[in-house]
C-alpha atoms as a PDB file:
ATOM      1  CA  UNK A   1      37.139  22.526   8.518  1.00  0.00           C
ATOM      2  CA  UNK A   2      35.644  22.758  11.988  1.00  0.00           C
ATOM      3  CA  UNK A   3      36.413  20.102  14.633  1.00  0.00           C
ATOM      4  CA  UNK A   4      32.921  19.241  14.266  1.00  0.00           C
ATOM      5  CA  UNK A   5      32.334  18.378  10.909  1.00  0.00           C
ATOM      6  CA  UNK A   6      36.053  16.328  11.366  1.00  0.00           C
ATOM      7  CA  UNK A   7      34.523  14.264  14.174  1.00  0.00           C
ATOM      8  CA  UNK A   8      30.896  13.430  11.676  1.00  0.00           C
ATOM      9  CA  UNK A   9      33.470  12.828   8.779  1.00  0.00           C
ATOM     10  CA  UNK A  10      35.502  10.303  11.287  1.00  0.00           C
ATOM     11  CA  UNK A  11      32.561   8.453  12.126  1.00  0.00           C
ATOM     12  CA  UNK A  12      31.050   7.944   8.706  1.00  0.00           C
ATOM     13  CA  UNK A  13      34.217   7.002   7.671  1.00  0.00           C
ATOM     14  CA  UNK A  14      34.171   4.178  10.430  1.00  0.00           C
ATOM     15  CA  UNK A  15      30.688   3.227  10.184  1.00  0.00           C
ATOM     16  CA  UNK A  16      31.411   1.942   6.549  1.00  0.00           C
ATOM     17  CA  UNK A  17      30.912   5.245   4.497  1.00  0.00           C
ATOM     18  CA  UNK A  18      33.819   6.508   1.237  1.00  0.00           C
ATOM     19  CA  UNK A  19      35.528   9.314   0.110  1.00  0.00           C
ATOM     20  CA  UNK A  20      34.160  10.677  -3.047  1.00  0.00           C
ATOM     21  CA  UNK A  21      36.623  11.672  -5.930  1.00  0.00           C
ATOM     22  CA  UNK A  22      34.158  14.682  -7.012  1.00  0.00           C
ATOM     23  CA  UNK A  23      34.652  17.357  -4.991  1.00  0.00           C
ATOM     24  CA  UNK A  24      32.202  19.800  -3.196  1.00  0.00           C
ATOM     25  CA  UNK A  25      30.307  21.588  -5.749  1.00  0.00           C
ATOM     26  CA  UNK A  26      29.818  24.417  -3.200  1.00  0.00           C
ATOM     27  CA  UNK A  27      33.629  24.584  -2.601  1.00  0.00           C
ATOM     28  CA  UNK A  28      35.427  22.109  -3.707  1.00  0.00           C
ATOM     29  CA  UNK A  29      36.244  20.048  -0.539  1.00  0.00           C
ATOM     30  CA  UNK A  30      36.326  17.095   0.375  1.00  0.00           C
ATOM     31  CA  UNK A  31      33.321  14.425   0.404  1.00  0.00           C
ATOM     32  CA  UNK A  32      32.267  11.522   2.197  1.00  0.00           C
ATOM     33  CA  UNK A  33      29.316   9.240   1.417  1.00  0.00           C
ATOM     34  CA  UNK A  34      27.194   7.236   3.217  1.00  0.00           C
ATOM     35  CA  UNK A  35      24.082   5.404   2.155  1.00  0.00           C
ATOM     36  CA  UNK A  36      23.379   8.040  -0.757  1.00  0.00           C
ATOM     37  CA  UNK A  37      24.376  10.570   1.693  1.00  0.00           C
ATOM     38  CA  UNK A  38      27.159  13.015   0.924  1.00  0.00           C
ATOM     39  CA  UNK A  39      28.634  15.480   3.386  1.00  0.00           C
ATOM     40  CA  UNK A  40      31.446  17.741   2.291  1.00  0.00           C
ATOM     41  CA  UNK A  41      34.164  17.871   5.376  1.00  0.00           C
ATOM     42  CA  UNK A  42      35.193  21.612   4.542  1.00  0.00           C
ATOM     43  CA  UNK A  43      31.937  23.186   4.566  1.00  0.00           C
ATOM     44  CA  UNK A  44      29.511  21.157   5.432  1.00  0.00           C
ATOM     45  CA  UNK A  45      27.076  21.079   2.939  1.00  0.00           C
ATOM     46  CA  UNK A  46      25.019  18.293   1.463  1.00  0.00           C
ATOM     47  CA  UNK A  47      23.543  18.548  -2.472  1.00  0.00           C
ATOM     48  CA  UNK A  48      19.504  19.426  -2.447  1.00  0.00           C
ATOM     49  CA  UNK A  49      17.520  16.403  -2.594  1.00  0.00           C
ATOM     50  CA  UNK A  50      15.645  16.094  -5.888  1.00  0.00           C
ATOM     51  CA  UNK A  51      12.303  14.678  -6.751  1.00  0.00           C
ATOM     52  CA  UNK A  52      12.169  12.212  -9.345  1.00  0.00           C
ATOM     53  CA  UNK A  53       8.783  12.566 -11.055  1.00  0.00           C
ATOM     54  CA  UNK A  54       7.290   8.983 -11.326  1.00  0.00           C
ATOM     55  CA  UNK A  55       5.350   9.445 -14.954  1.00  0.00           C
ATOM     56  CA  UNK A  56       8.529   9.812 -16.951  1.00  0.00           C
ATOM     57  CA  UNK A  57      10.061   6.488 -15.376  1.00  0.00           C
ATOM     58  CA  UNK A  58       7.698   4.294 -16.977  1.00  0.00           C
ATOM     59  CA  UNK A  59       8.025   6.308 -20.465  1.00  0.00           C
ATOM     60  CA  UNK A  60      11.861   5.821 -20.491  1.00  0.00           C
ATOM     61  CA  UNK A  61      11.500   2.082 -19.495  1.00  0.00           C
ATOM     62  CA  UNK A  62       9.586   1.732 -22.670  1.00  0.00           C
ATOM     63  CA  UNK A  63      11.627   2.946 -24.463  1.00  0.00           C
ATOM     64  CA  UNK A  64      14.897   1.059 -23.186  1.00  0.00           C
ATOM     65  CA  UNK A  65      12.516  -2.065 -23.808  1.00  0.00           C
ATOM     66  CA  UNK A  66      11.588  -1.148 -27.705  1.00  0.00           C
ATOM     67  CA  UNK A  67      14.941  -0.773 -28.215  1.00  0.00           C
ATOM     68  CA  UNK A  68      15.776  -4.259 -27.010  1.00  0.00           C
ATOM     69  CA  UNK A  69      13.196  -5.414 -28.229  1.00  0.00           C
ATOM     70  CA  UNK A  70      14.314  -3.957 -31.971  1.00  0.00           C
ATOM     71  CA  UNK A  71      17.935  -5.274 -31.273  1.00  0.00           C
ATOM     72  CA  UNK A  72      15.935  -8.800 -30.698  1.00  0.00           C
ATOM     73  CA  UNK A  73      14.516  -8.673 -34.068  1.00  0.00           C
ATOM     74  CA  UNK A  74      17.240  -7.618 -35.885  1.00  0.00           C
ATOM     75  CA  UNK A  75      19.324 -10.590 -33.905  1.00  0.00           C
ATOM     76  CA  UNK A  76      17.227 -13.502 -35.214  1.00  0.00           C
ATOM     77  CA  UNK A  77      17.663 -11.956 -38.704  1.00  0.00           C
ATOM     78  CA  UNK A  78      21.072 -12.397 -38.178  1.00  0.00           C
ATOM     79  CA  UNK A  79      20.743 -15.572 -36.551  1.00  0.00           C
ATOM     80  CA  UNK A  80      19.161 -17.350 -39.374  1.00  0.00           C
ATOM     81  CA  UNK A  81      21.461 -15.949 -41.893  1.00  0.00           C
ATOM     82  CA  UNK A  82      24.603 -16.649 -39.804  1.00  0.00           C
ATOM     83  CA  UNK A  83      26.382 -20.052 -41.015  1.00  0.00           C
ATOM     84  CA  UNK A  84      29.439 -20.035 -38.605  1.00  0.00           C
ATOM     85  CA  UNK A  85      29.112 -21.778 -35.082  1.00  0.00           C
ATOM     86  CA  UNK A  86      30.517 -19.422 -33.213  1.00  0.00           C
ATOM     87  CA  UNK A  87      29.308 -16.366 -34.312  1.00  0.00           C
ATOM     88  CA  UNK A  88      25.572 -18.044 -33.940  1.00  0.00           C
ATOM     89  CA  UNK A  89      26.740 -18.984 -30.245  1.00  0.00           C
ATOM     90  CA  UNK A  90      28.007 -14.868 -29.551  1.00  0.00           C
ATOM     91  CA  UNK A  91      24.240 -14.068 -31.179  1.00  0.00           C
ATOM     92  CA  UNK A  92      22.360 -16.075 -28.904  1.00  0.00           C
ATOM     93  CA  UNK A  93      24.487 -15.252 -25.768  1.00  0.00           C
ATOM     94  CA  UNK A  94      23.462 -11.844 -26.967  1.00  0.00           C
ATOM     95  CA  UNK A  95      19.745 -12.657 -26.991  1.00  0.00           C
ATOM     96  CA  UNK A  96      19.789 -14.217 -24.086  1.00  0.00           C
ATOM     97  CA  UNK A  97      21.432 -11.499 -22.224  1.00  0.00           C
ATOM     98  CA  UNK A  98      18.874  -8.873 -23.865  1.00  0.00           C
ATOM     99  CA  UNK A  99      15.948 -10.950 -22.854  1.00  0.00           C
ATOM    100  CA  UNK A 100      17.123 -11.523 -18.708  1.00  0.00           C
ATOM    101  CA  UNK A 101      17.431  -7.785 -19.421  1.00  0.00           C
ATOM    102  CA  UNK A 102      14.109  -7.472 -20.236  1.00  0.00           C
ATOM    103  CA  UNK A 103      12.699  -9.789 -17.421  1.00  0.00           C
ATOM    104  CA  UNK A 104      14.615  -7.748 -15.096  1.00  0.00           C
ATOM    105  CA  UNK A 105      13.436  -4.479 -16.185  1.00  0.00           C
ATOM    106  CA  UNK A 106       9.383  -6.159 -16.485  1.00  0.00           C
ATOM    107  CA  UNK A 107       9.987  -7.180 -12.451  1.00  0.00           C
ATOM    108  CA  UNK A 108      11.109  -3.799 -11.459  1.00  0.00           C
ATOM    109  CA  UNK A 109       7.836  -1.745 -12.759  1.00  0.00           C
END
């Protein structure tokens, strides 16, 4: 660990950054992170940055959203066939937390 890399670790470490539990996957050292930034203390290194391609995002929301969207439906089946309180109460909690969910996920594209 050069002095260095000590005195860069230091002042992450002050300027708000953490200590990472995974270690170095170049040699196992020590990590500290700050804003999506990791620097390993022992050697130095930082992971590659990687591109995230932009036209699968919008295939995998979809498909996050038909799968609420199937959970809705079979909900309300359940809904209307429930006859206990409570367990209609957990259902629409349920819904209701599926369709923020969804609003959420709609705002974000």
């Amino acid at each position: 660990m050069t002095e260095e890399l000590t005195k860069k670790a230091a002042e992450m470490l002050l300027q708000g950054a953490t200590l990472l539990s995974e270690p170095c996957p170049y040699c196992a050292g020590v990590r500290v992170m700050k804003e999506g930034q990791a620097l390993c203390i022992s050697c130095g290194k930082q992971p590659e940055k990687k591109e995230i391609s932009v036209e699968n995002q919008p295939n995998e929301a979809s498909s996050i959203e038909k799968t609420f969207e199937k959970k809705l439906e079979s909900l309300s089946k359940e809904l209307e066939q429930e006859k206990d309180h409570e367990k209609q109460q957990n259902i629409l909690k349920t819904i209701n937390t599926l369709l923020e969910t969804i609003e959420k996920m709609k705002g974000k594209q």
